[in-house]
C-alpha atoms as a PDB file:
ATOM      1  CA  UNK A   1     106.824 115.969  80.783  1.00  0.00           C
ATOM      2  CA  UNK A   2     104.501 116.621  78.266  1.00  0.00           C
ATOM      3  CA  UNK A   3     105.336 116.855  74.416  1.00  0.00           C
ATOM      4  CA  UNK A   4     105.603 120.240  73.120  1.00  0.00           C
ATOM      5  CA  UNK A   5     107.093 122.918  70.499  1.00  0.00           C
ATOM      6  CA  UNK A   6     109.045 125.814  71.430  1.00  0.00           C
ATOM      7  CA  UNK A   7     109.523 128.998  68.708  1.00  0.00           C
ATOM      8  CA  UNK A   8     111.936 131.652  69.220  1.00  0.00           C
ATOM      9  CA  UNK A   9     114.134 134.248  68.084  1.00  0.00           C
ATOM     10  CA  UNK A  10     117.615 135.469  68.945  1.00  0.00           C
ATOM     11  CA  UNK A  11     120.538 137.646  67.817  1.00  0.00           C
ATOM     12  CA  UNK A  12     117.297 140.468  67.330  1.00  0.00           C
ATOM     13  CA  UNK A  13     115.201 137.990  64.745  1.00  0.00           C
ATOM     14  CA  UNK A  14     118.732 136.928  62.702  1.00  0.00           C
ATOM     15  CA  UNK A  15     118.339 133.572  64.011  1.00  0.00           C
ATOM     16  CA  UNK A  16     115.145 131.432  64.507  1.00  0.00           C
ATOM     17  CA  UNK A  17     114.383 128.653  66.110  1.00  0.00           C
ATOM     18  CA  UNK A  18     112.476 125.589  66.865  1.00  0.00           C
ATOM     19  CA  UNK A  19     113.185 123.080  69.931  1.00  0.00           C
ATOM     20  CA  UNK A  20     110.781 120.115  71.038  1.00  0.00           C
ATOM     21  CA  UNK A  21     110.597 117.138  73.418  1.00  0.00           C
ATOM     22  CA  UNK A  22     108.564 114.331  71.599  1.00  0.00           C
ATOM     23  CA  UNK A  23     109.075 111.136  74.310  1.00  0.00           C
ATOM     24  CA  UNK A  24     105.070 110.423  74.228  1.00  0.00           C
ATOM     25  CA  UNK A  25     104.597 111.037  70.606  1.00  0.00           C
ATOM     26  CA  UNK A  26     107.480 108.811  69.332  1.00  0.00           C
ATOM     27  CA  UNK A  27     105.929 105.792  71.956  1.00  0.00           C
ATOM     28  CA  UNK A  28     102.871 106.332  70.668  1.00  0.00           C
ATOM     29  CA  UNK A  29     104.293 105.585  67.511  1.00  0.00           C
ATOM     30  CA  UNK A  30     106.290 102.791  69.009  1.00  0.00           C
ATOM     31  CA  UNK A  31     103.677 101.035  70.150  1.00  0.00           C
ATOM     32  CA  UNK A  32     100.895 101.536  67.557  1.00  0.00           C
ATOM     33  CA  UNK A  33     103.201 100.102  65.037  1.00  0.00           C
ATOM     34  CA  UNK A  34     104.911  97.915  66.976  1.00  0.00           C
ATOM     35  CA  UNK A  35     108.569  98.853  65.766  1.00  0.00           C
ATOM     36  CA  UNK A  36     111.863  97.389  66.180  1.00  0.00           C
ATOM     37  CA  UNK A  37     114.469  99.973  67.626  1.00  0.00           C
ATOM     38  CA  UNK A  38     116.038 101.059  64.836  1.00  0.00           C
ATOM     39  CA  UNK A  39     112.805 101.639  62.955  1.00  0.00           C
ATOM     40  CA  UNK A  40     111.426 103.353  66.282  1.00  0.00           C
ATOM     41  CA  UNK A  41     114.578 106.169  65.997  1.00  0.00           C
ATOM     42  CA  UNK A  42     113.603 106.654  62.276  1.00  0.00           C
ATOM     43  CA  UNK A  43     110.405 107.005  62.669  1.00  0.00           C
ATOM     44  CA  UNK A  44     110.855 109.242  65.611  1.00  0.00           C
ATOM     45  CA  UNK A  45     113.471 111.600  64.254  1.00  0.00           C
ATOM     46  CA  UNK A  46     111.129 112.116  61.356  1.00  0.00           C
ATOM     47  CA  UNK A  47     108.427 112.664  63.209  1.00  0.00           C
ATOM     48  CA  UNK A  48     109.722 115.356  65.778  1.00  0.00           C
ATOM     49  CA  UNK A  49     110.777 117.244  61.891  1.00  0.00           C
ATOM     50  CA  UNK A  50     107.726 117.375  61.010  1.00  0.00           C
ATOM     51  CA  UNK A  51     106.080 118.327  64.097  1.00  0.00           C
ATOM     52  CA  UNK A  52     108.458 121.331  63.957  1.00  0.00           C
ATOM     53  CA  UNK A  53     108.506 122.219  60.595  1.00  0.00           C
ATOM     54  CA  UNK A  54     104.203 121.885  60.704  1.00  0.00           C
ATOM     55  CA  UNK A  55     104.480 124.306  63.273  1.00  0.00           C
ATOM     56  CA  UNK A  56     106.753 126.744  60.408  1.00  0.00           C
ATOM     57  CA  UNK A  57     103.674 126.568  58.237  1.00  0.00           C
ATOM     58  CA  UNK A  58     100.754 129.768  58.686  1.00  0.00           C
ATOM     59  CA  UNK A  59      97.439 128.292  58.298  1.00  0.00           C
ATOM     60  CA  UNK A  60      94.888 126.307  60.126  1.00  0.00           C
ATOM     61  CA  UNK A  61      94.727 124.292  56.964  1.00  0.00           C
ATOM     62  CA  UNK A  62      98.026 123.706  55.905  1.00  0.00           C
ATOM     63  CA  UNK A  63      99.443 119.900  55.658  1.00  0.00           C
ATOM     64  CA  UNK A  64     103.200 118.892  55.252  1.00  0.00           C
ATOM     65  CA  UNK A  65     104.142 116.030  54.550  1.00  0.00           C
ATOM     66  CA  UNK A  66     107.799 114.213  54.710  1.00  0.00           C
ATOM     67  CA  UNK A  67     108.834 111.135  52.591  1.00  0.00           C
ATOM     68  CA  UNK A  68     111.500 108.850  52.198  1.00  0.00           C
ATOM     69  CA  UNK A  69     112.118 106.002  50.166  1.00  0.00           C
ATOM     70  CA  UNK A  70     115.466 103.957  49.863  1.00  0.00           C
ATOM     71  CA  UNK A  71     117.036 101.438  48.920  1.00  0.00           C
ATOM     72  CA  UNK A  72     118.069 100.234  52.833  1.00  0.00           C
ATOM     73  CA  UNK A  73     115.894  97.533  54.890  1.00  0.00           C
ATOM     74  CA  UNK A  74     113.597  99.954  56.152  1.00  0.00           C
ATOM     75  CA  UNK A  75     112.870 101.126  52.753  1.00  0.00           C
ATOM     76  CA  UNK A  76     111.094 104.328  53.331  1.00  0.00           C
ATOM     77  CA  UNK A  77     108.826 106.717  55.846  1.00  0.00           C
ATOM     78  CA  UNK A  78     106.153 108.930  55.515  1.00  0.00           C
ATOM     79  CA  UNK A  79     104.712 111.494  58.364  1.00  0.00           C
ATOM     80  CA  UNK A  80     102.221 114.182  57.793  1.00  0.00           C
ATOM     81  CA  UNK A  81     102.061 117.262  60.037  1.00  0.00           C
ATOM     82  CA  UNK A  82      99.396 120.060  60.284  1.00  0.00           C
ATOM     83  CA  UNK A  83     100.493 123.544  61.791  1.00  0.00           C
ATOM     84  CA  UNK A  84      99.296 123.050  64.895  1.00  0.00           C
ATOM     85  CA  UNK A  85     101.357 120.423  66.546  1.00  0.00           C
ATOM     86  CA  UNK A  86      99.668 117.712  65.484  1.00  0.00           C
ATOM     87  CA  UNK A  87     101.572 114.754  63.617  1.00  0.00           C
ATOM     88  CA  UNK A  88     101.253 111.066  62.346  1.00  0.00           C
ATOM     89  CA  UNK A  89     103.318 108.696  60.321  1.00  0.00           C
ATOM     90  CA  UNK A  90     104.600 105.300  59.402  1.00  0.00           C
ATOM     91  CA  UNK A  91     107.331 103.154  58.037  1.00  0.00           C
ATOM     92  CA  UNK A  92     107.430 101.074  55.016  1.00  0.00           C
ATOM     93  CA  UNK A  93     109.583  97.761  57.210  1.00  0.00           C
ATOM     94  CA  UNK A  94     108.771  98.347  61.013  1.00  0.00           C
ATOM     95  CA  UNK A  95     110.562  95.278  61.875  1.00  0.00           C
ATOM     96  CA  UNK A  96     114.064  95.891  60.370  1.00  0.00           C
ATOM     97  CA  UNK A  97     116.709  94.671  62.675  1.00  0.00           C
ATOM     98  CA  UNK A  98     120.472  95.721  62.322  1.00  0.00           C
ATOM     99  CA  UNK A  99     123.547  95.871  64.438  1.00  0.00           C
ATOM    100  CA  UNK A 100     124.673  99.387  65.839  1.00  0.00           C
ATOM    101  CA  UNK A 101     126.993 101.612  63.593  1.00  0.00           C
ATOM    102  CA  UNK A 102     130.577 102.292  64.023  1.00  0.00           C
ATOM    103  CA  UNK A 103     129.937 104.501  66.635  1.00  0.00           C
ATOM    104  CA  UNK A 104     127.653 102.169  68.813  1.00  0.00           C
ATOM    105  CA  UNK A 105     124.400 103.805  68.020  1.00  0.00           C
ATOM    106  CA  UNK A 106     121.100 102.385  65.965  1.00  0.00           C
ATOM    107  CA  UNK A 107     122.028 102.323  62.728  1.00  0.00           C
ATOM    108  CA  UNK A 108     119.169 104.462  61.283  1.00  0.00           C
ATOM    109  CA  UNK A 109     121.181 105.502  58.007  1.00  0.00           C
ATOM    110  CA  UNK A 110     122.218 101.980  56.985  1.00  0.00           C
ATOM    111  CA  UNK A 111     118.206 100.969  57.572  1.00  0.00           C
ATOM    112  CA  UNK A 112     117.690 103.765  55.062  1.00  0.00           C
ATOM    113  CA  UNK A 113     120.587 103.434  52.497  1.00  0.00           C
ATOM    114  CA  UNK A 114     120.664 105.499  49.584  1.00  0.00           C
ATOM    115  CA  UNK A 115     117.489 107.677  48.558  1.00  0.00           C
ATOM    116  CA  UNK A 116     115.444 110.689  48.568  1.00  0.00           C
ATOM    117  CA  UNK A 117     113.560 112.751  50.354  1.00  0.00           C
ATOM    118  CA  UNK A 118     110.557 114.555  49.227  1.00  0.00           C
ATOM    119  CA  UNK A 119     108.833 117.392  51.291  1.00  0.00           C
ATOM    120  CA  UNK A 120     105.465 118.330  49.966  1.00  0.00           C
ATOM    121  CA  UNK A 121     103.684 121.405  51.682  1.00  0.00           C
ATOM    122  CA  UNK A 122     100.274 121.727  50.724  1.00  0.00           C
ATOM    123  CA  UNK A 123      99.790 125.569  51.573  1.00  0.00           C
ATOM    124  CA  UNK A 124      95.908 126.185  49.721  1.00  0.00           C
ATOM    125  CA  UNK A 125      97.426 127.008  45.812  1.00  0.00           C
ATOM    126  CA  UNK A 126      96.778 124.936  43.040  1.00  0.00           C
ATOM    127  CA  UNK A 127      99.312 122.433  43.339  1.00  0.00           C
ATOM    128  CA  UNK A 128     101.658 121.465  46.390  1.00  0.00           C
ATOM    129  CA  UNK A 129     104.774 122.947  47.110  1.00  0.00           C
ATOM    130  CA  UNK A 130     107.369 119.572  46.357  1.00  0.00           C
ATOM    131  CA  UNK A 131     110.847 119.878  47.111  1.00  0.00           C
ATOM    132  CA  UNK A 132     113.767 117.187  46.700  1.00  0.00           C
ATOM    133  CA  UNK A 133     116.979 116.661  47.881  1.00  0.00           C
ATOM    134  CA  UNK A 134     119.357 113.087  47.837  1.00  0.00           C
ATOM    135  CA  UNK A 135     119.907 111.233  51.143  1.00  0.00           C
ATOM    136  CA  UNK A 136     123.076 112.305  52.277  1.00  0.00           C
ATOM    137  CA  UNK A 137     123.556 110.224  55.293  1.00  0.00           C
ATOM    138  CA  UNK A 138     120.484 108.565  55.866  1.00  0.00           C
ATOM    139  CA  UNK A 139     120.558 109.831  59.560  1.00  0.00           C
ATOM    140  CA  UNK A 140     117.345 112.524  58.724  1.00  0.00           C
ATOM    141  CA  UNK A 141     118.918 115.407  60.694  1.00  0.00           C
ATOM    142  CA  UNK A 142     121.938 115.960  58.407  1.00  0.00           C
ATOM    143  CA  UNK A 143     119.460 115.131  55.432  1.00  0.00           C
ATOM    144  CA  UNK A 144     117.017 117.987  55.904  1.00  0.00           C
ATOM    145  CA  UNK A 145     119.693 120.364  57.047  1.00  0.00           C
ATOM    146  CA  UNK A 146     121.074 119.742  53.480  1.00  0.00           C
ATOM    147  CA  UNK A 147     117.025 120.113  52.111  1.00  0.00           C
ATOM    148  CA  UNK A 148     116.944 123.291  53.411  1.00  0.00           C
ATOM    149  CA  UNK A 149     120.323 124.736  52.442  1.00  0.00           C
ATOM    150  CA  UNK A 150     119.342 123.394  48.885  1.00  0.00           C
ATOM    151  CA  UNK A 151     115.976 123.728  48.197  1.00  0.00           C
ATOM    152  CA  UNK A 152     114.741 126.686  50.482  1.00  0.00           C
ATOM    153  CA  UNK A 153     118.501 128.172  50.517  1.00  0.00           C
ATOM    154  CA  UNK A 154     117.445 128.823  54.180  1.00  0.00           C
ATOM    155  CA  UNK A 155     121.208 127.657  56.350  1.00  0.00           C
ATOM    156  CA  UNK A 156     119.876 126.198  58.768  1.00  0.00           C
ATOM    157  CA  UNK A 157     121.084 123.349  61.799  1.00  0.00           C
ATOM    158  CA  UNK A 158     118.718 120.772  62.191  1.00  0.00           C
ATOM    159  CA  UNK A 159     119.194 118.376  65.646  1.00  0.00           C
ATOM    160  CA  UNK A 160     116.990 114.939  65.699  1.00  0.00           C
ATOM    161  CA  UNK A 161     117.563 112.177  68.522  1.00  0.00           C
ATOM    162  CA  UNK A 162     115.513 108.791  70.102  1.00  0.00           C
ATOM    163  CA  UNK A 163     117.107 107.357  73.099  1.00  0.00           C
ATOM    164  CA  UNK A 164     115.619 103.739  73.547  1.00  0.00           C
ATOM    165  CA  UNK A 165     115.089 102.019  76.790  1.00  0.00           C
ATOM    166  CA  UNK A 166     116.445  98.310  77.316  1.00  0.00           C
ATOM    167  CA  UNK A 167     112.663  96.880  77.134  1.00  0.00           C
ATOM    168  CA  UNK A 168     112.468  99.176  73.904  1.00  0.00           C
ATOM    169  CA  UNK A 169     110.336 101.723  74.577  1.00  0.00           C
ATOM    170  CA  UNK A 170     111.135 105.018  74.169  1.00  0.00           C
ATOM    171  CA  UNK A 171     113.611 106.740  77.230  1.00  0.00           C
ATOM    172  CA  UNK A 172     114.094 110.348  75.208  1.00  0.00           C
ATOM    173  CA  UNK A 173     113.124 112.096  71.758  1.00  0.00           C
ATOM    174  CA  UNK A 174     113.250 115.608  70.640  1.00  0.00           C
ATOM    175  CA  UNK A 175     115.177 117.756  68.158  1.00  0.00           C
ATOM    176  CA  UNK A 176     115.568 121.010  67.436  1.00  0.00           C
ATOM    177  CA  UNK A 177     115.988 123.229  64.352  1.00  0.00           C
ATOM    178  CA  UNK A 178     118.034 126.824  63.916  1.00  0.00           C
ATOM    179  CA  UNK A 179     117.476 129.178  61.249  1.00  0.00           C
ATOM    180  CA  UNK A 180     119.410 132.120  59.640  1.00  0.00           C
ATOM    181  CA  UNK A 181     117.294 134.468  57.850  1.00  0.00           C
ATOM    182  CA  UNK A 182     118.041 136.736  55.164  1.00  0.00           C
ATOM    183  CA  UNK A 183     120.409 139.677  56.447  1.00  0.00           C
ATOM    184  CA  UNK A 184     121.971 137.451  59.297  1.00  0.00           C
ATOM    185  CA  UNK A 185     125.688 138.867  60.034  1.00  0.00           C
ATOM    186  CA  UNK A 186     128.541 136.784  58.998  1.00  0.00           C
ATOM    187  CA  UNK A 187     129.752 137.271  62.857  1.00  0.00           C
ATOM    188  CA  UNK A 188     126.945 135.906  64.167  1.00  0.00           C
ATOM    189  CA  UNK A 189     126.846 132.780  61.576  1.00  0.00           C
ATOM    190  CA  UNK A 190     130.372 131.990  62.817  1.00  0.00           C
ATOM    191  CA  UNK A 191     129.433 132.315  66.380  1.00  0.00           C
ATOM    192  CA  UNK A 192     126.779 130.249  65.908  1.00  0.00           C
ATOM    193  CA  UNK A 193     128.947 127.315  64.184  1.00  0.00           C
ATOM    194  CA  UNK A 194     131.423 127.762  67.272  1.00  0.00           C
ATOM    195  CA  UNK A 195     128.458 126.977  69.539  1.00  0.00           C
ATOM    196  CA  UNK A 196     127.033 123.924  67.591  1.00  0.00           C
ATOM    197  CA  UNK A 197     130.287 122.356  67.832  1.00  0.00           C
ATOM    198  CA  UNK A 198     129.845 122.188  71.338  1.00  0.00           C
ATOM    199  CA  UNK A 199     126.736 120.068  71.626  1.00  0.00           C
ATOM    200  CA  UNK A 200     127.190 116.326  71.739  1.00  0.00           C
ATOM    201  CA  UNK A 201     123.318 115.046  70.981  1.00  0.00           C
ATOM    202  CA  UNK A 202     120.424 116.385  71.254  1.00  0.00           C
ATOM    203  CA  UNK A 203     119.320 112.838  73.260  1.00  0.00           C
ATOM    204  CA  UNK A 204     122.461 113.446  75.907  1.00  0.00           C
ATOM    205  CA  UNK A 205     121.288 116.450  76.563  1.00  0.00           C
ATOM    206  CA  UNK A 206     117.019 115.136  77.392  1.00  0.00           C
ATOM    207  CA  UNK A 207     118.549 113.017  79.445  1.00  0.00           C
ATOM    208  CA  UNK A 208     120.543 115.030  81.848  1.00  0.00           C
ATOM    209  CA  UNK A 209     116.817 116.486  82.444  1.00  0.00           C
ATOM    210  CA  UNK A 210     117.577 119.967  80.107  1.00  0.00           C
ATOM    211  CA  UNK A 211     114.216 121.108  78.418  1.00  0.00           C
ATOM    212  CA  UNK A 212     113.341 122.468  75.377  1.00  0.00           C
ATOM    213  CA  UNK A 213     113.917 125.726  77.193  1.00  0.00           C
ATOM    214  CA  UNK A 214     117.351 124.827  78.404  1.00  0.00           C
ATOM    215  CA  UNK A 215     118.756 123.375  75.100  1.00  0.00           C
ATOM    216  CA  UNK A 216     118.066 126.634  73.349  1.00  0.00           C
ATOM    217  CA  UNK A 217     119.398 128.917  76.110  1.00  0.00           C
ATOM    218  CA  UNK A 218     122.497 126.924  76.656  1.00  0.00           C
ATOM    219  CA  UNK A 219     122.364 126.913  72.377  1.00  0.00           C
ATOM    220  CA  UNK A 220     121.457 130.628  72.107  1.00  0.00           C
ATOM    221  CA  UNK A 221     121.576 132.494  75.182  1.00  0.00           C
ATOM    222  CA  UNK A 222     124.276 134.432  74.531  1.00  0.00           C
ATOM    223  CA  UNK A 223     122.901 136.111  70.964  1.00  0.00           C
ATOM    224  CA  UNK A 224     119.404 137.242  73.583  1.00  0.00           C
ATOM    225  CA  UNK A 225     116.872 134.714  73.152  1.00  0.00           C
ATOM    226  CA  UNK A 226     113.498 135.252  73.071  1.00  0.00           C
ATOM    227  CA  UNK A 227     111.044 132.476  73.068  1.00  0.00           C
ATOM    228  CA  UNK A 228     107.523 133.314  71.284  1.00  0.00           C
ATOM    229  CA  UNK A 229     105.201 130.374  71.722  1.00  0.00           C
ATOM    230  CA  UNK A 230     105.042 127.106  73.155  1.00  0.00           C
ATOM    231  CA  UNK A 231     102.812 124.307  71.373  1.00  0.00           C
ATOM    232  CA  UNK A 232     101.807 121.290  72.413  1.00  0.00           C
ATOM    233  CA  UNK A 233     102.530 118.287  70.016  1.00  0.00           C
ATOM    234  CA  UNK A 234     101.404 114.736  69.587  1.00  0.00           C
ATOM    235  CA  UNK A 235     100.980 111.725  67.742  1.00  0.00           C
ATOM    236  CA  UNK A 236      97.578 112.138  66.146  1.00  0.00           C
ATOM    237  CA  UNK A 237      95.466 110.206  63.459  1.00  0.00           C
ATOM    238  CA  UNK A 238      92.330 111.750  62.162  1.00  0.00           C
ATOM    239  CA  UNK A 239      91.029 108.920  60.333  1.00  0.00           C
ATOM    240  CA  UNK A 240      87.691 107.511  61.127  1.00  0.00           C
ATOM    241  CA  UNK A 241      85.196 104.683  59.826  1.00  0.00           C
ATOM    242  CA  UNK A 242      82.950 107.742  58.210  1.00  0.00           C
ATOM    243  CA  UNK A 243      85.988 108.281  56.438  1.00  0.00           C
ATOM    244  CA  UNK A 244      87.433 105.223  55.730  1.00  0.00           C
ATOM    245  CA  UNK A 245      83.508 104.805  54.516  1.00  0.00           C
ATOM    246  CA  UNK A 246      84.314 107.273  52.025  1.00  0.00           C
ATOM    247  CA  UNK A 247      87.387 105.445  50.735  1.00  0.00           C
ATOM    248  CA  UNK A 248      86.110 102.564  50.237  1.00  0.00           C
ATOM    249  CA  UNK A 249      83.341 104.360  47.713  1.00  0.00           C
ATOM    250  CA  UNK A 250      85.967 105.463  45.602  1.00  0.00           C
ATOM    251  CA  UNK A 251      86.947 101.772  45.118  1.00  0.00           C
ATOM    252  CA  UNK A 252      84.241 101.589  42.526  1.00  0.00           C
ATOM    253  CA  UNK A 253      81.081  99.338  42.459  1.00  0.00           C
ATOM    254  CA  UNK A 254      82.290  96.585  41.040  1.00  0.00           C
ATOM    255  CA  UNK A 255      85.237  95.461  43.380  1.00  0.00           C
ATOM    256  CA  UNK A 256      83.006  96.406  46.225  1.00  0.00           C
ATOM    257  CA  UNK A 257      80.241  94.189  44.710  1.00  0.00           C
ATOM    258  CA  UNK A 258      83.279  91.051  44.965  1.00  0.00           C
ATOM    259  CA  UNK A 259      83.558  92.053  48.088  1.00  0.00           C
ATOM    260  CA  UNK A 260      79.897  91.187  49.015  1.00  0.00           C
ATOM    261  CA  UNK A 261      80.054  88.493  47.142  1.00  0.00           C
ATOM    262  CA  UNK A 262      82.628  86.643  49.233  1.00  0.00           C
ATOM    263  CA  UNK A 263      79.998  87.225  51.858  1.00  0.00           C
ATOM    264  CA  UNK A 264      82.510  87.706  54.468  1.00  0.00           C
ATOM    265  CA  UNK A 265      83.038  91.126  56.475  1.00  0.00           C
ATOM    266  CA  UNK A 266      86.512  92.772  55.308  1.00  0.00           C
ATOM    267  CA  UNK A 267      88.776  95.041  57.108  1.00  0.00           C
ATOM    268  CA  UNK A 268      90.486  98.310  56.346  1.00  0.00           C
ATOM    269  CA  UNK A 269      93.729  99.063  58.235  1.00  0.00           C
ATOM    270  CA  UNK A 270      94.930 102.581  58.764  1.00  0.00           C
ATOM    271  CA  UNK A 271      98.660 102.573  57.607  1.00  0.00           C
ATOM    272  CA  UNK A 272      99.053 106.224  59.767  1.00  0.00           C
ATOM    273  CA  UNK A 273      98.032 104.556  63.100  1.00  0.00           C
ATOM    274  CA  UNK A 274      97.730 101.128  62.458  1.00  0.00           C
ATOM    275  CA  UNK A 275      93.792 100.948  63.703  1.00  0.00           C
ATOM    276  CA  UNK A 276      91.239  97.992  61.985  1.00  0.00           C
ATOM    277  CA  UNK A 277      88.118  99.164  60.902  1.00  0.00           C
ATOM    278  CA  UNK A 278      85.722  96.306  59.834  1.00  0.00           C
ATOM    279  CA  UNK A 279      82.951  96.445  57.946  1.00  0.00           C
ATOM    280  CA  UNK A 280      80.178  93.650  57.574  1.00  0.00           C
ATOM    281  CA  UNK A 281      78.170  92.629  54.231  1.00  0.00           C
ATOM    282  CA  UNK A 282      75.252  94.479  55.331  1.00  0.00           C
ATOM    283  CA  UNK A 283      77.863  97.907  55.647  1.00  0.00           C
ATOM    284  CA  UNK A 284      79.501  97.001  52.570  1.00  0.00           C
ATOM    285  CA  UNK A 285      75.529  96.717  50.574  1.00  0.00           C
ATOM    286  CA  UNK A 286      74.854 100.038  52.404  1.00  0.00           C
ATOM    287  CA  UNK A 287      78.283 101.490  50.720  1.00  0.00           C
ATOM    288  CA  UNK A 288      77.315 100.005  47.324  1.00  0.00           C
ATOM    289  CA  UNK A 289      73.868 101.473  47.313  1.00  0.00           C
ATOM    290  CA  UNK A 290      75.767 104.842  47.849  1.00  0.00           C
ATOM    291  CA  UNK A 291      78.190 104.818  45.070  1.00  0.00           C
ATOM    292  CA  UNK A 292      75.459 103.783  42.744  1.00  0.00           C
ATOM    293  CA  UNK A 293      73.761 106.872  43.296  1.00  0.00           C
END
């Protein structure tokens, strides 16, 4: 099945909501960075949020971006999202090993520890929109459903999950994320909470073979869904040698002039997708001569 982004609205636009299935994106991920398990389902929760919350965002141009740094193994994340499905990221330690939690499962809030998280919308204005809330748990989900509670006073239920396979590659990933909006009736709030108590993990249910579709019926069937768009997502890095070209010119002329001076070629890795791009003496003389000018 193919990765995608459902948006939708139920109890007659008091609730809204965003589901996706993110399997290809998250091994993309996997395998581009090479990440141990734990640091796969990190990486993976964080990017399915951002996928969906890209998606929230109104213009062709708009970037979000989600950070965290603590003081755990992993030490922090970062994924960027635009608002039309597209999504790339990486993490600080990708080859943190730990032992499962208490309850059996990859320990994704002790790789994490104590923290913050930052989410920075950059909407066209003057200056980004930066919001920041403490880690609660570590575990992502719980940590932007307190983000947006606190620093967007939207209540909302956020749902994040990677299933790994023995080999370690990704078996399931997806998430979803419900929204009251202003004017929502306390009735349907508790009805809601009643409902959500219900649901065991997101990653059980991907793997009983329920889509995006089914999770949010089953979820929010009964307060008259209506789904409103379906967008394809994946794991996607824009960068490019022209680019990275560009980059390097900002260096300045006298580190890139050491640079030709060791007379060797150098290479420029792409932290977002992990890709080498090299550049010879000649390249790196033809980059000089343009930040002279």
């Amino acid at each position: 099945m193919a990765d995608y982004i459902l948006r939708a609205t139920a109890a007659n636009g008091q609730i809204r909501a965003f589901a996706a299935t993110t399997r290809g994106m998250v091994e993309t991920a996997r395998a581009a960075h090479n990440t141990s398990p734990v640091a796969t389902a990190a990486l993976g929760r964080l990017l399915t949020a951002g996928a969906m919350m890209g998606v929230m965002m109104k213009d062709d141009d708009d970037i979000l971006t989600l950070k965290i740094q603590g003081d755990g193994p992993i030490e922090g994340l970062t994924v960027t999202a635009d608002s039309k499905g597209n999504v790339k990221g990486y993490v600080f330690n990708p080859s943190v090993m730990l032992p499962p939690n208490e309850k059996g499962k990859l320990d994704v809030g002790g790789a994490l520890g104590l923290g913050v998280l930052s989410v920075i919308k950059d909407i066209g204005l003057k200056e980004p929109y930066v919001g920041q809330t403490i880690l609660v748990t570590g575990e992502i989900a719980e940590d932007l459903t307190y983000y947006f509670a606190t620093s967007e006073q939207t209540p909302s239920s956020v749902a994040l999950g990677v299933l790994m396979n023995k080999d370690n590659t990704v078996r399931q990933a997806g998430g979803f994320i419900l929204q009251m909006m202003p004017g929502a009736s306390d009735e349907v709030i508790t009805r809601l909470e009643l409902k959500l108590k219900e649901i065991t993990s997101i990653t059980t249910l991907l793997d009983v073979g329920n889509t995006p579709e089914m999770i949010l019926e089953y979820v929010l069937g009964e307060f008259g869904l209506e789904i409103n768009d379906k967008i394809p997502t994946r794991f996607y890095c824009n960068c490019t040698k022209e680019r990275v070209e560009k980059a390097l010119i900002s260096v300045g002329k006298k580190d890139i002039q050491e640079m030709i001076d060791d007379g060797k070629p150098i290479e420029v890795n792409c932290h977002f997708c992990n890709k080498n791009y090299e550049f010879s003496v000649d390249e790196l003389k033809e980059i000089l001569h343009k930040a002279v000018r």
